[in-house]
PDB file of N, CA and C in Angstrom:
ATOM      1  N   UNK A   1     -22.831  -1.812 -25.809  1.00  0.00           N
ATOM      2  CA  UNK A   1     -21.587  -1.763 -25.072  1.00  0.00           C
ATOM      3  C   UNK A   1     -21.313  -0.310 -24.674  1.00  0.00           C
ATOM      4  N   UNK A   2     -21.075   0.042 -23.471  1.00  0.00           N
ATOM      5  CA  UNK A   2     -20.536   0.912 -23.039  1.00  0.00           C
ATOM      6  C   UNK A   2     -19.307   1.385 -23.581  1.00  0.00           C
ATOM      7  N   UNK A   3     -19.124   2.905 -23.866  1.00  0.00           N
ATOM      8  CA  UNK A   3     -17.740   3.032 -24.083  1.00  0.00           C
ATOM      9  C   UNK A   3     -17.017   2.907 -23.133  1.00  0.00           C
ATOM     10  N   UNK A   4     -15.410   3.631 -23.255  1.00  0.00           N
ATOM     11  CA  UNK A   4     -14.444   2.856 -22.298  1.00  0.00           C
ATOM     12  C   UNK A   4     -14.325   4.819 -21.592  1.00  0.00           C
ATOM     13  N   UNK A   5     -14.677   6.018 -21.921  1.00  0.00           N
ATOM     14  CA  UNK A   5     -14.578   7.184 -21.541  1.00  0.00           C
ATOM     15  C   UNK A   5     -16.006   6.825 -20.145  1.00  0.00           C
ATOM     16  N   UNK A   6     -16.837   6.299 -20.751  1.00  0.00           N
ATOM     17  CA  UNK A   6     -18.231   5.986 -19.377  1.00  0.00           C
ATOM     18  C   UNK A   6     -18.197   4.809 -18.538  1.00  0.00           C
ATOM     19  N   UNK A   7     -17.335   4.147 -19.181  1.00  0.00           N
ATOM     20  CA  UNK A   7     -16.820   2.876 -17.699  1.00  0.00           C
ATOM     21  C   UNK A   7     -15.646   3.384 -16.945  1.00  0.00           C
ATOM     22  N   UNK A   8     -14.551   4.251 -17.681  1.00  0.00           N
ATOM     23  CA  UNK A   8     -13.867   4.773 -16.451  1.00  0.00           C
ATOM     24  C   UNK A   8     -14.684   6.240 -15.601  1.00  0.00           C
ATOM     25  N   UNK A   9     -15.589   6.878 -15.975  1.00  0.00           N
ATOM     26  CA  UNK A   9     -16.828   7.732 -15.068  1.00  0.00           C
ATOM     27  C   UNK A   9     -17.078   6.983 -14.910  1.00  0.00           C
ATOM     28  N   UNK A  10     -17.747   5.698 -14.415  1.00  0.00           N
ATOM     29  CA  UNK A  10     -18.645   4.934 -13.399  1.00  0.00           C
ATOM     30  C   UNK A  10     -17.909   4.132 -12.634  1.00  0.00           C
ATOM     31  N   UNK A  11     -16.287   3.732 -12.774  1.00  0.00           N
ATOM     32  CA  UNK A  11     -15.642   3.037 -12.009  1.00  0.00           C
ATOM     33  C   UNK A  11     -15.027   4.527 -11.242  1.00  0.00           C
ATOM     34  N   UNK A  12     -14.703   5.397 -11.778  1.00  0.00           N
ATOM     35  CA  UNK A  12     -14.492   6.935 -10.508  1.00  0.00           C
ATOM     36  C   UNK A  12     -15.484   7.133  -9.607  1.00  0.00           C
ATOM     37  N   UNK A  13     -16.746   7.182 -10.395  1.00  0.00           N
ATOM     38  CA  UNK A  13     -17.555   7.018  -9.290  1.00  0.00           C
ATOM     39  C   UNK A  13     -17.929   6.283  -8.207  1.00  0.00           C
ATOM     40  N   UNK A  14     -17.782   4.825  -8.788  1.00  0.00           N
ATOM     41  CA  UNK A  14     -17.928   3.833  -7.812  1.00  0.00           C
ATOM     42  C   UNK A  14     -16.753   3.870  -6.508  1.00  0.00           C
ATOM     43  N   UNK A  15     -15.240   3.880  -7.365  1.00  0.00           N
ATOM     44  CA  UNK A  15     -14.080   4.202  -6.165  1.00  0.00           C
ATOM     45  C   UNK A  15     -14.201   5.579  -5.243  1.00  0.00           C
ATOM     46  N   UNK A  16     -15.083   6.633  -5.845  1.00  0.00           N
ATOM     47  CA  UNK A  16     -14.435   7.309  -5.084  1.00  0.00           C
ATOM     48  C   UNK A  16     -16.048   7.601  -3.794  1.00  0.00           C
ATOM     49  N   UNK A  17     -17.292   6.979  -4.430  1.00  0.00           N
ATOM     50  CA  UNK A  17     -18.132   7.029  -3.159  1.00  0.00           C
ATOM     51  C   UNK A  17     -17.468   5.510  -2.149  1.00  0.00           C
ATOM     52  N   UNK A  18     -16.792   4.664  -2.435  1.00  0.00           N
ATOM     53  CA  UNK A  18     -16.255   3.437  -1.557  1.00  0.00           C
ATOM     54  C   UNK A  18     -15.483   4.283  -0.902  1.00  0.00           C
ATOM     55  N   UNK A  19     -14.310   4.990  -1.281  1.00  0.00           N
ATOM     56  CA  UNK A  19     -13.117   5.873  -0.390  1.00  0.00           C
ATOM     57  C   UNK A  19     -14.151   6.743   0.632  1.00  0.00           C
ATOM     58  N   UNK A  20     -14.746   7.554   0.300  1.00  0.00           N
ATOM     59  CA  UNK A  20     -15.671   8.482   1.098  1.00  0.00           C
ATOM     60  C   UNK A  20     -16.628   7.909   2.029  1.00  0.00           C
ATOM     61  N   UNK A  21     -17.355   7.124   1.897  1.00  0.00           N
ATOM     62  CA  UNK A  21     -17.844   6.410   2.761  1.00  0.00           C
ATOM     63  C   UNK A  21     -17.190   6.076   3.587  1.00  0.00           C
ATOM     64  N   UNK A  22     -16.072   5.300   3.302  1.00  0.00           N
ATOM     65  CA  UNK A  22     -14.894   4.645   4.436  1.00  0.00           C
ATOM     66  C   UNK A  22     -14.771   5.501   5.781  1.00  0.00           C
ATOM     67  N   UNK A  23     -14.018   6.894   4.405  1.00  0.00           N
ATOM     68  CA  UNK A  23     -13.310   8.287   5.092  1.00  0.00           C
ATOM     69  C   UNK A  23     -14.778   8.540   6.412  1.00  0.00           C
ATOM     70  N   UNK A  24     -15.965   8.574   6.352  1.00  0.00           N
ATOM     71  CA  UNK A  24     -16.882   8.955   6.899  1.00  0.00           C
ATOM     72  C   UNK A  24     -17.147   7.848   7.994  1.00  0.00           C
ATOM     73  N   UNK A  25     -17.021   6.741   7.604  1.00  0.00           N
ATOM     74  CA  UNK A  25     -17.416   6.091   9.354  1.00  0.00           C
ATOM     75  C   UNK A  25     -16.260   5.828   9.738  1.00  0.00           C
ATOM     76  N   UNK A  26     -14.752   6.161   9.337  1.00  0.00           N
ATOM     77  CA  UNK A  26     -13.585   6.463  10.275  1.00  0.00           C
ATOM     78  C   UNK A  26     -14.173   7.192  11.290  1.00  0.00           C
ATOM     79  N   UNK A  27     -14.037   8.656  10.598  1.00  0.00           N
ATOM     80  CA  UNK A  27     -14.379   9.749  10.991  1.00  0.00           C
ATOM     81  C   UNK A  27     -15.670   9.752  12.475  1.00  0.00           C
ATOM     82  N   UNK A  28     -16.613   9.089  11.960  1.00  0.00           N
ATOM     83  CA  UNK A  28     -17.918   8.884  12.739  1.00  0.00           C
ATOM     84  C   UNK A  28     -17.154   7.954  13.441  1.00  0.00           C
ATOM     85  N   UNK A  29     -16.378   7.168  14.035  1.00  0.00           N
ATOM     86  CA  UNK A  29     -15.624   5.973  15.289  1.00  0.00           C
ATOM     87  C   UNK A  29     -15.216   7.208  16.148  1.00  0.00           C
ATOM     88  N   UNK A  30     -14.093   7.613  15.364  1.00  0.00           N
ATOM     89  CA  UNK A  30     -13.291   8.489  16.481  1.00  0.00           C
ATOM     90  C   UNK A  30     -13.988   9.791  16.867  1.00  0.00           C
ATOM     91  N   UNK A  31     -15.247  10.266  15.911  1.00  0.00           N
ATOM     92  CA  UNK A  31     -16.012  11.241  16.988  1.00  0.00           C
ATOM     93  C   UNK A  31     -16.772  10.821  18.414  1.00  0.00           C
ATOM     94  N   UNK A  32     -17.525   9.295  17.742  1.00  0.00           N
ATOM     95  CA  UNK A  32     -17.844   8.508  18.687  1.00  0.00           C
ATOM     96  C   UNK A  32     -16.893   7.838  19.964  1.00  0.00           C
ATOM     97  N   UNK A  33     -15.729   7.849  19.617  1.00  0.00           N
ATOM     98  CA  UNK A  33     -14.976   7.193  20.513  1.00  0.00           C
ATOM     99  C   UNK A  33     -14.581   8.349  21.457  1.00  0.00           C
ATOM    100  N   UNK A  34     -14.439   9.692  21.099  1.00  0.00           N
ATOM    101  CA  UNK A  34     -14.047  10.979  21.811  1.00  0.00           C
ATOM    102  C   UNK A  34     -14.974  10.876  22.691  1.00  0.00           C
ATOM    103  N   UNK A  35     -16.118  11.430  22.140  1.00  0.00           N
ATOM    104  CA  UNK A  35     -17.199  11.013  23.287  1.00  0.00           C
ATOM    105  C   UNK A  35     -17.357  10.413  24.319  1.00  0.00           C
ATOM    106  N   UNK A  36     -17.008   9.085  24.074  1.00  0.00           N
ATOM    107  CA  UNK A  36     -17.187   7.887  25.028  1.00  0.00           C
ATOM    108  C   UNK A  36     -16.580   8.346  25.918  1.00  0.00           C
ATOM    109  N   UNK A  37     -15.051   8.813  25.759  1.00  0.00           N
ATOM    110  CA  UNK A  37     -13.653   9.312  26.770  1.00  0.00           C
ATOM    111  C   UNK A  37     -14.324  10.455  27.586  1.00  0.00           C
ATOM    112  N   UNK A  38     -15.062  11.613  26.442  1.00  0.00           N
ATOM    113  CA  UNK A  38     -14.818  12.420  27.452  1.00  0.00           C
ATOM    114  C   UNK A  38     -16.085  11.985  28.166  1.00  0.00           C
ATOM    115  N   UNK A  39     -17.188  11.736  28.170  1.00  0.00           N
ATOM    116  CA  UNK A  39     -17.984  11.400  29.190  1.00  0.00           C
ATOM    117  C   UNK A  39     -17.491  10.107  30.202  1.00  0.00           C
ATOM    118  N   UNK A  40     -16.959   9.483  29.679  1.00  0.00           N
ATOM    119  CA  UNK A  40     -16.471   8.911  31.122  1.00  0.00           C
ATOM    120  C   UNK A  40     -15.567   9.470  31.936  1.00  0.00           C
ATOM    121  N   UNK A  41     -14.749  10.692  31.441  1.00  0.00           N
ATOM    122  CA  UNK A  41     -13.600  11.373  31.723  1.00  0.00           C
ATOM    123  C   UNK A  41     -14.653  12.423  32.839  1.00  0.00           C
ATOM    124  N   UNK A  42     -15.842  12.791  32.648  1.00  0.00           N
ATOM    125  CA  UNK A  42     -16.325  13.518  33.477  1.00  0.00           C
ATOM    126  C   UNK A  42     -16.974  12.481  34.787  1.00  0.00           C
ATOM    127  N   UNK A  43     -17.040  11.781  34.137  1.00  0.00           N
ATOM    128  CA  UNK A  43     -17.691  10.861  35.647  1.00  0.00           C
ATOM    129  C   UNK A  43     -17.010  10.574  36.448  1.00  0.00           C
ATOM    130  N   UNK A  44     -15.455  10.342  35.884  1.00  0.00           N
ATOM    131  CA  UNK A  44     -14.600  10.085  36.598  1.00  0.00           C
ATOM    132  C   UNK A  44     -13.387  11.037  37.399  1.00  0.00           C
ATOM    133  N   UNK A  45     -14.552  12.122  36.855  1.00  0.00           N
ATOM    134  CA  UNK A  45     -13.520  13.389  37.528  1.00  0.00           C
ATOM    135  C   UNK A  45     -11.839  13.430  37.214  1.00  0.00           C
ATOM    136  N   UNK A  46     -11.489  12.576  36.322  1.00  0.00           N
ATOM    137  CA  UNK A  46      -9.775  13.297  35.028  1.00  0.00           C
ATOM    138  C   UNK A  46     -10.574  13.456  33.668  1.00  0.00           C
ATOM    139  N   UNK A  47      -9.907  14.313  33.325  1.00  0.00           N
ATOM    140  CA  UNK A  47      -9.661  15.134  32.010  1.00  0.00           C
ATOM    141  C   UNK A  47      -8.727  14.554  31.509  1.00  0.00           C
ATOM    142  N   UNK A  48      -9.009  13.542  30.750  1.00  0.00           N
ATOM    143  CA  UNK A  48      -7.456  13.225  29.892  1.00  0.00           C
ATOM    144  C   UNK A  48      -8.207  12.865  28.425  1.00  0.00           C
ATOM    145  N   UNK A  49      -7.853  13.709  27.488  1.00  0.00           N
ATOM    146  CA  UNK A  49      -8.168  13.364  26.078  1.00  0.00           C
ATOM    147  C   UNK A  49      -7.391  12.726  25.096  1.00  0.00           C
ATOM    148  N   UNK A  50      -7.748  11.718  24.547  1.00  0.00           N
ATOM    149  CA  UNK A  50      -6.915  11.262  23.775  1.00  0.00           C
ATOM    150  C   UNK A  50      -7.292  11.569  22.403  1.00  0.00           C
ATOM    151  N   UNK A  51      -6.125  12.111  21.823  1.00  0.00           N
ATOM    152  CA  UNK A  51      -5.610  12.813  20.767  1.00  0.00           C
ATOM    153  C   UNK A  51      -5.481  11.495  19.331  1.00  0.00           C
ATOM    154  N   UNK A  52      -6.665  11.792  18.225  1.00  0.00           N
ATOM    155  CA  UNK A  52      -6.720  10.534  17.350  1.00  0.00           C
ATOM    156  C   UNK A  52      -6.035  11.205  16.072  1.00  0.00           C
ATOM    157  N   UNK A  53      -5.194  11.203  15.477  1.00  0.00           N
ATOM    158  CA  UNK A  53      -4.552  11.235  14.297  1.00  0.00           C
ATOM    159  C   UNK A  53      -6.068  11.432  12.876  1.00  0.00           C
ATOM    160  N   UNK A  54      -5.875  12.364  12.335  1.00  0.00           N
ATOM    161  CA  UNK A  54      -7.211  12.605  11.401  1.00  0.00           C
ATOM    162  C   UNK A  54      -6.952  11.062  10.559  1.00  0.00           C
ATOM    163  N   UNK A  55      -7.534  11.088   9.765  1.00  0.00           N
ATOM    164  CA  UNK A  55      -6.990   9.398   8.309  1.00  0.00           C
ATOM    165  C   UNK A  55      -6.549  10.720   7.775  1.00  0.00           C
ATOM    166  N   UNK A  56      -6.370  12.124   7.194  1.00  0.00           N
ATOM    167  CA  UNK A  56      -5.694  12.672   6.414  1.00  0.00           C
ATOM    168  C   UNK A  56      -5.190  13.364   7.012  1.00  0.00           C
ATOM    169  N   UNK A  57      -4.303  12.661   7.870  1.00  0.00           N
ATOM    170  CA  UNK A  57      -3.015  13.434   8.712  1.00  0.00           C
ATOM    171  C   UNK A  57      -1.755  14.251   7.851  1.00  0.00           C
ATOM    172  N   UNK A  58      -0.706  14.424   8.420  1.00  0.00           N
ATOM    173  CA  UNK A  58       0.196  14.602   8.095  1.00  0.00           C
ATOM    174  C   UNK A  58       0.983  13.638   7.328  1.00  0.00           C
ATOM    175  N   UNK A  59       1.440  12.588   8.371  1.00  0.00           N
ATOM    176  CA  UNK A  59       2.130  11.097   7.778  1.00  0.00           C
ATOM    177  C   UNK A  59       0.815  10.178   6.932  1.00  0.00           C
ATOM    178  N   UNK A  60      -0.508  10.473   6.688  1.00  0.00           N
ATOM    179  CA  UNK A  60      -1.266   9.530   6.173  1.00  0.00           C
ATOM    180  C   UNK A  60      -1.517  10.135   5.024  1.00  0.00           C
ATOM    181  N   UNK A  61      -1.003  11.890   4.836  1.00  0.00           N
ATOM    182  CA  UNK A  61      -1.259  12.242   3.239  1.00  0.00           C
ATOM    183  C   UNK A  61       0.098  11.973   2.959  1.00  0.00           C
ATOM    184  N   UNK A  62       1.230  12.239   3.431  1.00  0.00           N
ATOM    185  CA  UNK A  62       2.853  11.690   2.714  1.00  0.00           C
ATOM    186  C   UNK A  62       2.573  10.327   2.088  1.00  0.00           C
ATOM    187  N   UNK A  63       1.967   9.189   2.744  1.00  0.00           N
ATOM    188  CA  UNK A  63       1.957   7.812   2.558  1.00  0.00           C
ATOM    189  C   UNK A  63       1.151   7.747   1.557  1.00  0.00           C
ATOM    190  N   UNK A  64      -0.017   8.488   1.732  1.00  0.00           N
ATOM    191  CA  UNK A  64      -0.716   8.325  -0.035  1.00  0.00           C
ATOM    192  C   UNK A  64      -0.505   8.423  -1.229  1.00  0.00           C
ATOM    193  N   UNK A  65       0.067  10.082  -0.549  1.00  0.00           N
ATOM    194  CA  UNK A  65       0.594  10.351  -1.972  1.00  0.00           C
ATOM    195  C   UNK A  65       1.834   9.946  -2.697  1.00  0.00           C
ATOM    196  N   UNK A  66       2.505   9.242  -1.784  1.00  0.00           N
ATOM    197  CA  UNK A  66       3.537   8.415  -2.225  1.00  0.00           C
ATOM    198  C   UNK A  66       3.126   6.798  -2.792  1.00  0.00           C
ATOM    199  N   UNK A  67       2.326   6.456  -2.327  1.00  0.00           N
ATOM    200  CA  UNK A  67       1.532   5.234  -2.989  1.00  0.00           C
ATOM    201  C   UNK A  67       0.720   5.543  -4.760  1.00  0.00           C
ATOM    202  N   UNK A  68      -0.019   6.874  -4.276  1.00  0.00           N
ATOM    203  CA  UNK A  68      -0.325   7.398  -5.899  1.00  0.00           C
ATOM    204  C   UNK A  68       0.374   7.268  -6.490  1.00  0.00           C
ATOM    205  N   UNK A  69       1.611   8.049  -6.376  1.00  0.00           N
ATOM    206  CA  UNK A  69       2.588   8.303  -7.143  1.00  0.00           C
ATOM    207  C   UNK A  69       3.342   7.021  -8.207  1.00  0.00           C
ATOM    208  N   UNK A  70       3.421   6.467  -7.148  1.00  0.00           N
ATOM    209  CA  UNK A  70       4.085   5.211  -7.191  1.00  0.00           C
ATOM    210  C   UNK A  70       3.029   4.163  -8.642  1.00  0.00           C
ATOM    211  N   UNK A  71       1.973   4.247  -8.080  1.00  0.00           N
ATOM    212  CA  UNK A  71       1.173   3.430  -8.866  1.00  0.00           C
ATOM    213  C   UNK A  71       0.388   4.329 -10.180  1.00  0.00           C
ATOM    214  N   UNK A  72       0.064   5.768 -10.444  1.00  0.00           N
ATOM    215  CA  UNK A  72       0.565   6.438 -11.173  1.00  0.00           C
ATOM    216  C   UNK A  72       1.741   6.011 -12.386  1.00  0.00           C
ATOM    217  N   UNK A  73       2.967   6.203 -11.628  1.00  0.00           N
ATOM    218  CA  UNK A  73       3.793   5.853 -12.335  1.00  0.00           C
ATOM    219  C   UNK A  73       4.271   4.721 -13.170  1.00  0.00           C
ATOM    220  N   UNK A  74       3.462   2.997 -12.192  1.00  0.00           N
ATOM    221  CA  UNK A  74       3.446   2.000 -13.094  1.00  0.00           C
ATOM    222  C   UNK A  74       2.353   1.655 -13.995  1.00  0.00           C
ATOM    223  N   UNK A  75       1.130   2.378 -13.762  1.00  0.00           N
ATOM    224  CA  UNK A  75       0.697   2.493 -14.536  1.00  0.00           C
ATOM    225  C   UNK A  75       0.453   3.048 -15.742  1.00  0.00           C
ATOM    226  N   UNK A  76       0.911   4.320 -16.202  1.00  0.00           N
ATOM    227  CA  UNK A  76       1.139   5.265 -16.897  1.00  0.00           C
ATOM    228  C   UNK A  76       2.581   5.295 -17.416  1.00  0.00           C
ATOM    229  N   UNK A  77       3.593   4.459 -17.065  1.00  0.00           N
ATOM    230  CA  UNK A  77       4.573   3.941 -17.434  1.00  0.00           C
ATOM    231  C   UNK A  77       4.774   4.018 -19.110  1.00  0.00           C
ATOM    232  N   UNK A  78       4.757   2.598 -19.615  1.00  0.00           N
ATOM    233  CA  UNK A  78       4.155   1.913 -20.549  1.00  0.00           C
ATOM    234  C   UNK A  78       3.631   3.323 -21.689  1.00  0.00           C
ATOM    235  N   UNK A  79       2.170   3.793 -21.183  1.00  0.00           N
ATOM    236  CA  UNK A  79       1.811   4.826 -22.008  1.00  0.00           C
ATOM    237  C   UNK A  79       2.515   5.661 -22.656  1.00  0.00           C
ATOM    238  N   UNK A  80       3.397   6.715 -21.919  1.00  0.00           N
ATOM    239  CA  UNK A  80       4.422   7.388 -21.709  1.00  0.00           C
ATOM    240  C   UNK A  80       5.490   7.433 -22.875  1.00  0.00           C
ATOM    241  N   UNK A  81       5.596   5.914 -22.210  1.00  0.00           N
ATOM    242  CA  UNK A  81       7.118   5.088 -23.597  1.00  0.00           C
ATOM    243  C   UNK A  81       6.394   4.914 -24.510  1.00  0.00           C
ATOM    244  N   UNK A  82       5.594   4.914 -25.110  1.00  0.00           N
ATOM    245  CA  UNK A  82       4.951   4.461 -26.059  1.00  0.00           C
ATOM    246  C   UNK A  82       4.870   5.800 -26.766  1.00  0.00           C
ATOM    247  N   UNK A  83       4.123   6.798 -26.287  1.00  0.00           N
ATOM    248  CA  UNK A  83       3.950   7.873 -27.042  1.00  0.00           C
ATOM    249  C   UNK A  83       5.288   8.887 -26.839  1.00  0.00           C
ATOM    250  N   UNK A  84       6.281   8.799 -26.652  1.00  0.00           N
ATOM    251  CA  UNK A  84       7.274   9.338 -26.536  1.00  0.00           C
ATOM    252  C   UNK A  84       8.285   8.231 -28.126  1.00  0.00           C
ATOM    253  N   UNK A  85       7.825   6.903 -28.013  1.00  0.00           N
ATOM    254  CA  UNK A  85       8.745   6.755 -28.960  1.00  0.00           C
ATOM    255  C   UNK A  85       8.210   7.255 -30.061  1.00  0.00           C
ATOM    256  N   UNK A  86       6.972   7.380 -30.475  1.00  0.00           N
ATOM    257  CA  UNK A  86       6.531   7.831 -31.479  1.00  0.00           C
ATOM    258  C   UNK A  86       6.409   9.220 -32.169  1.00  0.00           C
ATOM    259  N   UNK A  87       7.135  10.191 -31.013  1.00  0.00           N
ATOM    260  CA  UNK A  87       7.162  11.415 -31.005  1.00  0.00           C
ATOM    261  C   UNK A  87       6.339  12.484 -30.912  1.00  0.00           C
ATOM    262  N   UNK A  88       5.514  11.661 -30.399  1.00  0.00           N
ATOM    263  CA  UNK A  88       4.261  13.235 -29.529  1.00  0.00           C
ATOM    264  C   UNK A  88       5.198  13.507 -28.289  1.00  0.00           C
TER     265      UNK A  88
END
């Protein structure tokens, strides 16, 4: 049996190459999709670029980190009260 210190390292690992990957063929659409614009934007003689919001924008790191937080907090809840009643 695995301990429980090397199943949460292999479930970090597992979540956080799933997040990164994601983050990376976002990323790879909207480089690809720029592209597409501006080469048709030259064939078509206008210049108009459209402007894609990063995934770690401004409003998309507020929203995270307010979701962390949030779930953070119900999770770690519980813990908290627990070792607080006991006086650590």
């Amino acid at each position: 049996m695995i301990s429980i210190l090397a199943q949460e390292r292999v479930l970090g690992f597992a979540l956080g190459s799933i997040l990164m990957s994601g983050v990376i063929l976002e990323e790879r659409k909207n480089i690809y999709r720029l592209i597409s614009t501006s080469n048709q934007s030259h064939y078509s003689q206008s210049s108009q670029f459209q402007r894609f919001e990063p995934i770690f924008g401004k409003k998309s790191r507020s929203e995270f980190s307010h979701l962390w937080n949030k779930a953070v907090d119900q999770t770690l809840g519980p813990v908290i009260a627990a070792l607080s009643s006991r006086g650590w």
